[in-house]
C-alpha atoms as a PDB file:
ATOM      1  CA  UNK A   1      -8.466  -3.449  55.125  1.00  0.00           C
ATOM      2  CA  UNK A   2      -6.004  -0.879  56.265  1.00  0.00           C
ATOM      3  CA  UNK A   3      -4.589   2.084  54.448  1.00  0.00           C
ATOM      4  CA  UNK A   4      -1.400   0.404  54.405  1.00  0.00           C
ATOM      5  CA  UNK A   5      -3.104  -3.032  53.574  1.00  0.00           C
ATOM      6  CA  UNK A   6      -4.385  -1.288  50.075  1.00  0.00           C
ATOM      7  CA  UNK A   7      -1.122   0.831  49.518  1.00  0.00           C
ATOM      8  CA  UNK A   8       1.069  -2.597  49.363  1.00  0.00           C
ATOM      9  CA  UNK A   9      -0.172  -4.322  47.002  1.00  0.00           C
ATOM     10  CA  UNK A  10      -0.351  -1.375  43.778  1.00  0.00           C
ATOM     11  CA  UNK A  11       3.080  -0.591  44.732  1.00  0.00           C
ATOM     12  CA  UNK A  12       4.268  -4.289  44.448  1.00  0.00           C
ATOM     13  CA  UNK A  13       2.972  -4.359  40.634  1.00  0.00           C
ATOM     14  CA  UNK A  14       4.158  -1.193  40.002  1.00  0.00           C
ATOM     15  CA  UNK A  15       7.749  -1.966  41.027  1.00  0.00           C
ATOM     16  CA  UNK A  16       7.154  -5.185  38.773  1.00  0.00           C
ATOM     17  CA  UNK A  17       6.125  -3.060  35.543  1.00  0.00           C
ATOM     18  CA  UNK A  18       9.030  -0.625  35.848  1.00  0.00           C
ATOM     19  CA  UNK A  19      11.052  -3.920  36.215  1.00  0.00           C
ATOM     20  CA  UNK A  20      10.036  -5.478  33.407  1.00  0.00           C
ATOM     21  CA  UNK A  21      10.665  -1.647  31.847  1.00  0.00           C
ATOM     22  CA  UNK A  22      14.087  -1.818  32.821  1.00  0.00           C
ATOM     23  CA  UNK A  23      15.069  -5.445  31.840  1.00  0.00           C
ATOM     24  CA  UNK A  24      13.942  -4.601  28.183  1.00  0.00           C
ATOM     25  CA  UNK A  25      16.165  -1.544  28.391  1.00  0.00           C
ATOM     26  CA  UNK A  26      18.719  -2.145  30.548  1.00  0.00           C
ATOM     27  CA  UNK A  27      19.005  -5.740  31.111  1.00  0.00           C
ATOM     28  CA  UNK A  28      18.056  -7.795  34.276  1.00  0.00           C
ATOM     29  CA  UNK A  29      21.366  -6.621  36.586  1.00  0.00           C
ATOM     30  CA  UNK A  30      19.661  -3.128  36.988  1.00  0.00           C
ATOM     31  CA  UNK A  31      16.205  -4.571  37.561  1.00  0.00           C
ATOM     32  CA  UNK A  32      16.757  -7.289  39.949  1.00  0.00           C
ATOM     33  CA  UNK A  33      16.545  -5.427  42.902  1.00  0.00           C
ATOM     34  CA  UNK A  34      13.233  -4.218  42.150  1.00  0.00           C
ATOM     35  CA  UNK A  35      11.810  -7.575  41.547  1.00  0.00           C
ATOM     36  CA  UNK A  36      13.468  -8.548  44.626  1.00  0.00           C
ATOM     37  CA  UNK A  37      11.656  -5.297  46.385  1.00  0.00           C
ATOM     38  CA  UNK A  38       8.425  -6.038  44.713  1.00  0.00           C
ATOM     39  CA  UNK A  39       8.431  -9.894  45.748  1.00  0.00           C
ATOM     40  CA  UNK A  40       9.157  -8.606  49.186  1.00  0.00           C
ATOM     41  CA  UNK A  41       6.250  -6.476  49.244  1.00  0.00           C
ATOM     42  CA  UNK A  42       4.478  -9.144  47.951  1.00  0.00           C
ATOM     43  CA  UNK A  43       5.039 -11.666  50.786  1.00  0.00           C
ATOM     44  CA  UNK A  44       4.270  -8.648  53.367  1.00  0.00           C
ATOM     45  CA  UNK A  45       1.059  -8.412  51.708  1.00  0.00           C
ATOM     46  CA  UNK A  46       0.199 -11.940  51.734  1.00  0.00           C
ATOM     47  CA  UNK A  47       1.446 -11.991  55.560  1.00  0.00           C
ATOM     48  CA  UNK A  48      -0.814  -9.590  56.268  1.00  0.00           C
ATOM     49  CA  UNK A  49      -3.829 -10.817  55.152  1.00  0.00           C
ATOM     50  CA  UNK A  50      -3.433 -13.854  56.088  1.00  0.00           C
ATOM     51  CA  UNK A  51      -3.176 -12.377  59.472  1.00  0.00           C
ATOM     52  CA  UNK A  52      -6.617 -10.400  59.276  1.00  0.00           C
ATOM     53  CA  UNK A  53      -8.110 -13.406  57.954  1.00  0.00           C
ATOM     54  CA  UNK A  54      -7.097 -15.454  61.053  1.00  0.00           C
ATOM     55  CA  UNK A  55      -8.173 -12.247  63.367  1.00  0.00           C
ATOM     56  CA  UNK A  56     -11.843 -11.857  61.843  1.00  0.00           C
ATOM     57  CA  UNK A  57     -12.359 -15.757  61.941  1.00  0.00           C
ATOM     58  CA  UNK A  58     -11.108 -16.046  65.357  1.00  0.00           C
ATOM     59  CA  UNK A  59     -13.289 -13.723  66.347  1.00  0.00           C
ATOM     60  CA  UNK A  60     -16.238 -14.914  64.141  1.00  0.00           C
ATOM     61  CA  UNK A  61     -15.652 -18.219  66.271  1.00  0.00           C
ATOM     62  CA  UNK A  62     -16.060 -16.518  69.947  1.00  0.00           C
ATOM     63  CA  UNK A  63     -18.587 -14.715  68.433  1.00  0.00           C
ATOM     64  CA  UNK A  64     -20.984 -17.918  67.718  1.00  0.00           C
ATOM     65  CA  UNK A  65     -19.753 -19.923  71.019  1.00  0.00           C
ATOM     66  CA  UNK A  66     -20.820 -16.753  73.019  1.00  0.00           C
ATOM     67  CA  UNK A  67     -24.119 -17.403  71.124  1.00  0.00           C
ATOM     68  CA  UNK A  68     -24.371 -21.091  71.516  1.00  0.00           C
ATOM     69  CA  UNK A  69     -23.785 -21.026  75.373  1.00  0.00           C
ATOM     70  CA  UNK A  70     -26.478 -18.170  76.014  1.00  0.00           C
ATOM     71  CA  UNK A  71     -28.956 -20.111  73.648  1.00  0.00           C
ATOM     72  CA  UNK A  72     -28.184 -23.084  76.116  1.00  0.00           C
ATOM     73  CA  UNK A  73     -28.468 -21.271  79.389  1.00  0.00           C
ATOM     74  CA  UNK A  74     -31.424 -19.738  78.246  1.00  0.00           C
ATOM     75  CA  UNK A  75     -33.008 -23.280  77.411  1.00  0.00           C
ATOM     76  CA  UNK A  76     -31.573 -24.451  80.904  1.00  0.00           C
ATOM     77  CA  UNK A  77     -33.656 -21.247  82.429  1.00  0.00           C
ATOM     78  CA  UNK A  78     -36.825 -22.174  80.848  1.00  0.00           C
ATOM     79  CA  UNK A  79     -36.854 -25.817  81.747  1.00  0.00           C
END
């Protein structure tokens, strides 16, 4: 994970905590735009790991074809 991976999600629950602060004290009108914030941050986060995950699997996949075929023409060599 990125820096920026690691950085997005703590900030998300923090912005929910100090909205949950603020909608005991000040009602939910002053804190709805942080939980808006924090559910955007949220999504970003989820975006982008979802993202990674697709990378490193892809990957993974090309990874174990590459294998496969040389296993094969190796076999092919041999015979």
């Amino acid at each position: 994970m990125k820096l920026l991976d690691v950085s997005i999600f703590p900030v998300a629950l923090a912005l929910i905590v100090v909205g949950i602060h603020q909608t005991m004290v000040r009602g939910i009108g002053f804190s709805y735009s942080l939980f808006m914030f924090a559910l955007g941050l949220l999504f970003w986060f989820q975006l982008r790991r979802n993202k990674a995950r697709e990378i490193s699997e892809s990957q993974a996949k090309k990874t174990i074809s590459r294998c496969l075929s040389s296993s094969i023409l190796s076999k092919e060599r041999i015979s």
